[in-house]
N, C-alpha and C. Protein backbone atom coordinates (compact mmCIF):
# COMPACT_ATOMS: atom_id res chain seq x y z
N UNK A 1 3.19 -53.27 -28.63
CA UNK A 1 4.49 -53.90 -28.47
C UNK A 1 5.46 -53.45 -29.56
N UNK A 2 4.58 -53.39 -30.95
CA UNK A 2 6.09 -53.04 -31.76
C UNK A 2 6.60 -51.05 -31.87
N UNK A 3 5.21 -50.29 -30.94
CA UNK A 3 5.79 -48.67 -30.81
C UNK A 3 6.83 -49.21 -29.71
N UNK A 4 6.78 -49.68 -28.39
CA UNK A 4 7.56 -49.97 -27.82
C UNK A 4 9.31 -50.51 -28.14
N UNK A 5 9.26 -51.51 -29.49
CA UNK A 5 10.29 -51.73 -30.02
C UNK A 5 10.81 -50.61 -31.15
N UNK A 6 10.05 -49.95 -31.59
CA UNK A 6 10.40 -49.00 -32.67
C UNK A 6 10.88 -47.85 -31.87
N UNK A 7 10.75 -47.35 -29.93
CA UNK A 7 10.94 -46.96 -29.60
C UNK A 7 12.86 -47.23 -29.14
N UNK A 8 12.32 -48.39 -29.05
CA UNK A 8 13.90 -48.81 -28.52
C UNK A 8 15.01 -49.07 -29.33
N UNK A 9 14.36 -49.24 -30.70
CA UNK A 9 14.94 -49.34 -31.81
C UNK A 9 16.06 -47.87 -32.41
N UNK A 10 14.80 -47.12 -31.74
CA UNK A 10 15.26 -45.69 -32.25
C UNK A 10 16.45 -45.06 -31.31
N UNK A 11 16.04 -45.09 -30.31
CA UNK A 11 17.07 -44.74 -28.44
C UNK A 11 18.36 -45.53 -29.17
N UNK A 12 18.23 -46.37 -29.51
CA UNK A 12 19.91 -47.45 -29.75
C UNK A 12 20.52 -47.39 -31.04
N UNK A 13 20.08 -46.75 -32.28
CA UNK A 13 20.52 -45.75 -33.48
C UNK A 13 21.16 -44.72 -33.01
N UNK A 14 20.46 -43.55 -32.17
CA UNK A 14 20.76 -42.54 -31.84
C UNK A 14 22.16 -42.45 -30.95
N UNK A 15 21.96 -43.36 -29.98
CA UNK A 15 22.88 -43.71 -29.00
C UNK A 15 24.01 -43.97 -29.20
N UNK A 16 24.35 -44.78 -30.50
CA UNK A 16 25.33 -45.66 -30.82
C UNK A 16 26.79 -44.48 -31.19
N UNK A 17 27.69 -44.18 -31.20
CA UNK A 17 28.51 -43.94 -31.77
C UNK A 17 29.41 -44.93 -32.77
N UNK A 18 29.95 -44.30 -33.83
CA UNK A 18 30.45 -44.92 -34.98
C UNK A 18 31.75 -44.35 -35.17
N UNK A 19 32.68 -45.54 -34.90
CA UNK A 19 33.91 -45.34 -35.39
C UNK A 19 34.21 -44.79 -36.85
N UNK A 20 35.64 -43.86 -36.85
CA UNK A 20 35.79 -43.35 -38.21
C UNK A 20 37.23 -44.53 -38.49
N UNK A 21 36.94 -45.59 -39.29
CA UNK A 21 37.91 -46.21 -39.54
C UNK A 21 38.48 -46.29 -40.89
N UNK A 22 38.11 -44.76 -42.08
CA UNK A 22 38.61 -44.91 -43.22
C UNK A 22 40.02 -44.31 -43.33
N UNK A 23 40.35 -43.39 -42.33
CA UNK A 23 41.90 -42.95 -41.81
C UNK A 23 42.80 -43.37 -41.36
N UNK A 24 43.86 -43.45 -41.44
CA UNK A 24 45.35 -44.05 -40.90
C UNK A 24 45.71 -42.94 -40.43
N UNK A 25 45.73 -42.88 -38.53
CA UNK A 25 46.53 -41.51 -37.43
C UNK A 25 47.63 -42.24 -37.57
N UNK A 26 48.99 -41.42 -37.98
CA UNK A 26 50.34 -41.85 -37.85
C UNK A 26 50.80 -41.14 -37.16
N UNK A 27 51.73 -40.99 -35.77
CA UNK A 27 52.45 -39.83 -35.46
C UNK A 27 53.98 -40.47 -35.48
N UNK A 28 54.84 -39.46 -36.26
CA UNK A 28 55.98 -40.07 -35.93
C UNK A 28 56.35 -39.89 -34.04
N UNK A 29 57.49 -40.95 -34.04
CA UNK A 29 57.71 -40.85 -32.21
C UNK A 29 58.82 -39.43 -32.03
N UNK A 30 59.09 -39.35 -30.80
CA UNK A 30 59.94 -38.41 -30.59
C UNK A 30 60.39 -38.87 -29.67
N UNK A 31 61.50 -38.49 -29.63
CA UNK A 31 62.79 -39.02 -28.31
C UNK A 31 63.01 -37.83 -27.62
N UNK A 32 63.06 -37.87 -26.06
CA UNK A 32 63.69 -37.32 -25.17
C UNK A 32 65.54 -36.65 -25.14
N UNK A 33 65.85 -37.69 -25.39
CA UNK A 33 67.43 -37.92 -25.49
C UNK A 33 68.00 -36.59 -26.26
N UNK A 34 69.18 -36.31 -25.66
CA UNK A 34 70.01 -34.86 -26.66
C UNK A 34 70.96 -35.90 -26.89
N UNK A 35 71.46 -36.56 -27.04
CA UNK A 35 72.86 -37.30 -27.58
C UNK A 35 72.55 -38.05 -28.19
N UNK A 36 72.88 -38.48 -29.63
CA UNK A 36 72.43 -39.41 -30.72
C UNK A 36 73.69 -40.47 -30.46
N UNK A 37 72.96 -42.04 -30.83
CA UNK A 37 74.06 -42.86 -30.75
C UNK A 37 74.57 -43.31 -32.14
N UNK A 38 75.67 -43.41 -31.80
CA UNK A 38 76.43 -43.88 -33.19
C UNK A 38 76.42 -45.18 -33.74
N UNK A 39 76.02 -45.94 -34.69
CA UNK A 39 76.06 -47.20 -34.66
C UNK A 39 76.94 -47.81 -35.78
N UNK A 40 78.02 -48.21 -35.55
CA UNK A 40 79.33 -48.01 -36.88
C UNK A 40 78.72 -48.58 -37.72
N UNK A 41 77.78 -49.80 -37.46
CA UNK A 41 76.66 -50.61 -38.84
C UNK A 41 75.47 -50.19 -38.89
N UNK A 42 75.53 -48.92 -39.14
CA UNK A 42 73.99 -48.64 -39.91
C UNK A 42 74.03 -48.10 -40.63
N UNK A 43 72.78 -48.36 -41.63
CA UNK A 43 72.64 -47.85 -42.87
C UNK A 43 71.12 -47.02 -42.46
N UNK A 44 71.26 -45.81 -42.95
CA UNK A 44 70.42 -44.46 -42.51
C UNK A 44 69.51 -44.48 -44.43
N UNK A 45 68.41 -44.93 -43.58
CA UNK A 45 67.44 -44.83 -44.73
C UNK A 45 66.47 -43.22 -45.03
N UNK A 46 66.87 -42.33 -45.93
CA UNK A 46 65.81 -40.99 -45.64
C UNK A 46 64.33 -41.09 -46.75
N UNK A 47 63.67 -40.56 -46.33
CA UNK A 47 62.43 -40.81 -47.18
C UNK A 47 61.67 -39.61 -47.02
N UNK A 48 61.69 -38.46 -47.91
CA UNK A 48 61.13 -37.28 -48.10
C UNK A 48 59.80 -37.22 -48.36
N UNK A 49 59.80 -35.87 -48.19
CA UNK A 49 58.28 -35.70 -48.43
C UNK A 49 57.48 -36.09 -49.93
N UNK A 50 58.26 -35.64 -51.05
CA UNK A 50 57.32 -36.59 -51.80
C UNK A 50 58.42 -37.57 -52.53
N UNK A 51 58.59 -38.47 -51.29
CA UNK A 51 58.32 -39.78 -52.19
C UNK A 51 60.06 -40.36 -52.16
N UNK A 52 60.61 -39.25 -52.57
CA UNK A 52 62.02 -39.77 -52.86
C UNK A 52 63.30 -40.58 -51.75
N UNK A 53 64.01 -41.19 -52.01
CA UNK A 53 64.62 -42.18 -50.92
C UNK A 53 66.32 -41.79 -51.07
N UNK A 54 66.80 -41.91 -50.34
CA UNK A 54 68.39 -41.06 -50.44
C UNK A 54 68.75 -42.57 -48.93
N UNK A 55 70.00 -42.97 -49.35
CA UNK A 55 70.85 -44.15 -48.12
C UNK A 55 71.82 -43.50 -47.61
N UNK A 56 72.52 -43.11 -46.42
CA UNK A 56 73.44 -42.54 -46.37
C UNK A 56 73.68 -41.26 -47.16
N UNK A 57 72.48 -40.64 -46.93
CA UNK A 57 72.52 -39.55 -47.38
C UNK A 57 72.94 -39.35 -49.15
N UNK A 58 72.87 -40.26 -49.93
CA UNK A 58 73.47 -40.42 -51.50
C UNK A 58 71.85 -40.75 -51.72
N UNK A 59 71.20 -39.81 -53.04
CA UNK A 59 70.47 -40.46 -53.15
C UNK A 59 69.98 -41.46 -54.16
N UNK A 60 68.52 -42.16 -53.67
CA UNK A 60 68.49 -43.70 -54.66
C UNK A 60 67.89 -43.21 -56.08
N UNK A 61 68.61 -43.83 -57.00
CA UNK A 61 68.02 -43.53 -58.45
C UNK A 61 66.69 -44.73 -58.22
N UNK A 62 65.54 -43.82 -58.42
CA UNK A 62 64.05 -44.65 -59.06
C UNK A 62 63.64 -44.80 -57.30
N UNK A 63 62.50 -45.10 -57.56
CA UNK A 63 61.65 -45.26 -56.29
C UNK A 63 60.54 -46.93 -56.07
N UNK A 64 61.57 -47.80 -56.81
CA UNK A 64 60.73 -49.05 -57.08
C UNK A 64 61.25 -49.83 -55.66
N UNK A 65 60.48 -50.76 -54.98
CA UNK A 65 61.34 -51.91 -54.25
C UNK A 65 62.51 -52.69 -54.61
N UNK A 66 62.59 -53.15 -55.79
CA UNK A 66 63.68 -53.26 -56.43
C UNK A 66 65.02 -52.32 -56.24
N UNK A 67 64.57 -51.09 -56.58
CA UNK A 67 65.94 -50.12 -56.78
C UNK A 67 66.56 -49.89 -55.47
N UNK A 68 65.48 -49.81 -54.20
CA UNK A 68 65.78 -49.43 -52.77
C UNK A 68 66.44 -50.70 -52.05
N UNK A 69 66.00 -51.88 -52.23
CA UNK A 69 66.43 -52.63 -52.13
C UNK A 69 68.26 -53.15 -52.91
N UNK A 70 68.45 -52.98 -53.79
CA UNK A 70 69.58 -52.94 -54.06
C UNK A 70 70.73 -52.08 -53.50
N UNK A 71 70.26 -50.52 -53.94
CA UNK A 71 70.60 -49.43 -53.04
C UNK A 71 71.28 -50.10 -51.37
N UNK A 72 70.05 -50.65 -50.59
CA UNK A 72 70.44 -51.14 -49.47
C UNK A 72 71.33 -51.95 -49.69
N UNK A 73 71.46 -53.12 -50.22
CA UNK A 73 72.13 -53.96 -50.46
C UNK A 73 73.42 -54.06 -50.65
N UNK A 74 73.84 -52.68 -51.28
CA UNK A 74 75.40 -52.49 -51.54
C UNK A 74 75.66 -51.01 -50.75
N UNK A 75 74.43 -50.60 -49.53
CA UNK A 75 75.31 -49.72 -48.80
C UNK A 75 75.38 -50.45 -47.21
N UNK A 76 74.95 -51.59 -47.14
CA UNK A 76 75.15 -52.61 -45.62
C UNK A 76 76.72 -53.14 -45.82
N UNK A 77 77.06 -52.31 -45.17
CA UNK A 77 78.66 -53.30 -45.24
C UNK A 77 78.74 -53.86 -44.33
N UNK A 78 78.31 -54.18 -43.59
CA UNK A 78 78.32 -55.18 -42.24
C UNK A 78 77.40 -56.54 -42.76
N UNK A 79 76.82 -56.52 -43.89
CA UNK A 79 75.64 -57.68 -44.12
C UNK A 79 75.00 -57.69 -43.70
N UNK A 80 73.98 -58.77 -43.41
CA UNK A 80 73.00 -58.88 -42.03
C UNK A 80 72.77 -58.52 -41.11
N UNK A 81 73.86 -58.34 -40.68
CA UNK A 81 74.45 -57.49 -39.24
C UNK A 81 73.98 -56.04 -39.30
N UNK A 82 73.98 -55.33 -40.00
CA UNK A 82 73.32 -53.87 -40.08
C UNK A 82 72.44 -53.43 -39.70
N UNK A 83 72.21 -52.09 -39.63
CA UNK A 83 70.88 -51.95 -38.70
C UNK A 83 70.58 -51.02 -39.70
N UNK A 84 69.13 -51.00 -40.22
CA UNK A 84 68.08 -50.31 -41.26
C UNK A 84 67.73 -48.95 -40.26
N UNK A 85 67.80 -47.90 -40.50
CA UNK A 85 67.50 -46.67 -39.35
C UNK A 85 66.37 -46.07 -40.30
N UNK A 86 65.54 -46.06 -40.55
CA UNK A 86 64.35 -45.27 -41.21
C UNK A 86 64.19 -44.03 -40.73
N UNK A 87 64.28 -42.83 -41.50
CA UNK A 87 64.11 -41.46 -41.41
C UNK A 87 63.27 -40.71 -42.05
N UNK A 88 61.64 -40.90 -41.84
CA UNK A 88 60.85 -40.57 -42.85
C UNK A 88 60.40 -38.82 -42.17
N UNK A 89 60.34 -38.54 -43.51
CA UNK A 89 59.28 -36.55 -43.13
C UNK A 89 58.42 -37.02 -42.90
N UNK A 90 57.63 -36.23 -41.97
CA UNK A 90 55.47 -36.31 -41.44
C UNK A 90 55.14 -36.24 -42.12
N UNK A 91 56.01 -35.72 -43.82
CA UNK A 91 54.56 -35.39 -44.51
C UNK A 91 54.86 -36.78 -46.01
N UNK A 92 55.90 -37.53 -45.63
CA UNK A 92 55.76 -38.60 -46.68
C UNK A 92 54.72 -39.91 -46.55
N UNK A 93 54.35 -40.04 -48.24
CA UNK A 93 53.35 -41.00 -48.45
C UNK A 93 53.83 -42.25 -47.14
N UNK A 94 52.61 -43.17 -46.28
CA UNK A 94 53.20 -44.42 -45.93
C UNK A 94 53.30 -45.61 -46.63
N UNK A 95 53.14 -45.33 -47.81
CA UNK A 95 53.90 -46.45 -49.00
C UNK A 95 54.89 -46.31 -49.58
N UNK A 96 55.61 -44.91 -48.98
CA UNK A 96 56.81 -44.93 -49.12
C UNK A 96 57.74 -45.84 -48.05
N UNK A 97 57.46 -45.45 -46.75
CA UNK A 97 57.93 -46.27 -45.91
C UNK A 97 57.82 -47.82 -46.00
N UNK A 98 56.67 -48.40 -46.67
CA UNK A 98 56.23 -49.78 -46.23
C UNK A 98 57.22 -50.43 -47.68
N UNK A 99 57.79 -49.38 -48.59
CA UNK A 99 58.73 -50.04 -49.48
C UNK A 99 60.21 -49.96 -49.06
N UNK A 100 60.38 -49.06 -47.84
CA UNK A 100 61.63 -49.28 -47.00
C UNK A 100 61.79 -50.64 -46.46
N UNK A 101 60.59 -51.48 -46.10
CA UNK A 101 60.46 -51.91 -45.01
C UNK A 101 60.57 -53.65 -46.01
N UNK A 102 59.67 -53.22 -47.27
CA UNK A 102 59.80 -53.92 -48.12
C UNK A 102 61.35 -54.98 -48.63
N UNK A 103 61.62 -53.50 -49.09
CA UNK A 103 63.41 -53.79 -49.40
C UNK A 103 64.30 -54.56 -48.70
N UNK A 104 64.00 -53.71 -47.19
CA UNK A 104 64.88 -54.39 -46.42
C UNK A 104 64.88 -55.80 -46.28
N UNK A 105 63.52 -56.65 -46.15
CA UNK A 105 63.31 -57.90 -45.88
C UNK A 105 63.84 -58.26 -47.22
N UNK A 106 63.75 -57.83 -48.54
CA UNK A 106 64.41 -58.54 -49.76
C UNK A 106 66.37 -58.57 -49.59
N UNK A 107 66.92 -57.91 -48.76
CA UNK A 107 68.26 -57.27 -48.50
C UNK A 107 68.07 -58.60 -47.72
N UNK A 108 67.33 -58.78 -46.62
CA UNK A 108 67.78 -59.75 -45.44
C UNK A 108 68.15 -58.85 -44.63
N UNK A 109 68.18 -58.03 -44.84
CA UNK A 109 68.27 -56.84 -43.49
C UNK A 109 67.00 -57.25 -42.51
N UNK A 110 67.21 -57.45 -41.29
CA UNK A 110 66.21 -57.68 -40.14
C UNK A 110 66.31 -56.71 -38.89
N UNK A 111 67.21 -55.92 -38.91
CA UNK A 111 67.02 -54.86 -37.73
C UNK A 111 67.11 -53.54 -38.32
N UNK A 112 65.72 -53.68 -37.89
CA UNK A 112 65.31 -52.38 -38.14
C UNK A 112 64.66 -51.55 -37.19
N UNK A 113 65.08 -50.13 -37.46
CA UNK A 113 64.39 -49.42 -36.14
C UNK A 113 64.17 -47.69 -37.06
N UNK A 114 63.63 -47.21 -36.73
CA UNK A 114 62.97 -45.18 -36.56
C UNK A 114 63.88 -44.43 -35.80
N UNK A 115 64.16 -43.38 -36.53
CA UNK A 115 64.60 -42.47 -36.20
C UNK A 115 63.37 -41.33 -35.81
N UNK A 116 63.80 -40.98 -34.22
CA UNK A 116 62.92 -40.30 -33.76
C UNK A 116 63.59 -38.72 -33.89
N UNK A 117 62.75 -37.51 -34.23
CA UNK A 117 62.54 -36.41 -33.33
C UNK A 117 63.42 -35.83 -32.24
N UNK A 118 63.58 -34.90 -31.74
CA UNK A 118 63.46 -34.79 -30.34
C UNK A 118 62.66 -33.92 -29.63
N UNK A 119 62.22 -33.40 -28.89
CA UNK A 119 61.22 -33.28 -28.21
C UNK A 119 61.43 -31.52 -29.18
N UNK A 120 62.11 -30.64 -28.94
CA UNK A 120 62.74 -29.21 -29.24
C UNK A 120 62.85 -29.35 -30.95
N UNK A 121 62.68 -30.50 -31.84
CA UNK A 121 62.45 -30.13 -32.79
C UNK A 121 60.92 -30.35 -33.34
N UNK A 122 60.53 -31.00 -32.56
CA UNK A 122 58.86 -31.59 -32.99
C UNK A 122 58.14 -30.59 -32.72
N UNK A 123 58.67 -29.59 -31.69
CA UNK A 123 57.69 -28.21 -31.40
C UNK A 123 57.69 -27.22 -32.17
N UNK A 124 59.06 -27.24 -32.60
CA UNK A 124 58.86 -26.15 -33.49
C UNK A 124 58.37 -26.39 -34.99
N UNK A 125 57.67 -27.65 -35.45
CA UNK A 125 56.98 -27.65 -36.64
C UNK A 125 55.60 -27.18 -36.36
């Protein structure tokens, strides 16, 4: 009885597949669309490859939640009302982003959305 279980024991080791869950797959999205919309209240967040954060294209002195957050803070001229547009490179840290995301909720900024791609530039990386 227990070759029988050491048998079955073994069949259901072998068998099993094992998730790889020490990785984070990120893909940024990509949009279809050729015409970008204009949104007179947004504030265009960029976040480079290593690390650094620029609002409206000016960029942020220091890379703390604090500094990005302020940064935001005095480039929302609409207030609340603004829309956070996140523009990160594929190849920036995602703790860079999650201190975009950070900031914003310290701003009170609540709409927030990604800037996608479009299909003709994602191919050619």
């Amino acid at each position: 009885f227990i070759d029988v279980l050491l048998v079955v024991l073994i069949f259901l080791m072998l068998s099993t597949t094992y998730s790889k869950f020490t990785e984070l797959q990120l893909r940024l999205p990509v949009a279809d669309a050729d015409a970008q919309r204009d949104y007179p209240k947004e504030v265009i967040v960029g976040v480079a490859s290593d690390g650094r954060y620029s609002i409206n294209r000016a960029p942020v002195v220091g890379r703390s939640v604090e500094a990005v957050s302020a940064a935001l803070t005095e480039a929302a001229k609409a207030g609340k009302e603004s829309v956070v547009i996140i523009t990160a490179d594929g190849a920036a840290p995602h703790q860079s982003v999650i201190t975009v995301l950070e900031a914003a909720r310290r701003s009170g900024l609540n709409q927030i959305t990604f800037a996608a791609q479009s299909s003709a530039q994602a191919g050619k990386r």
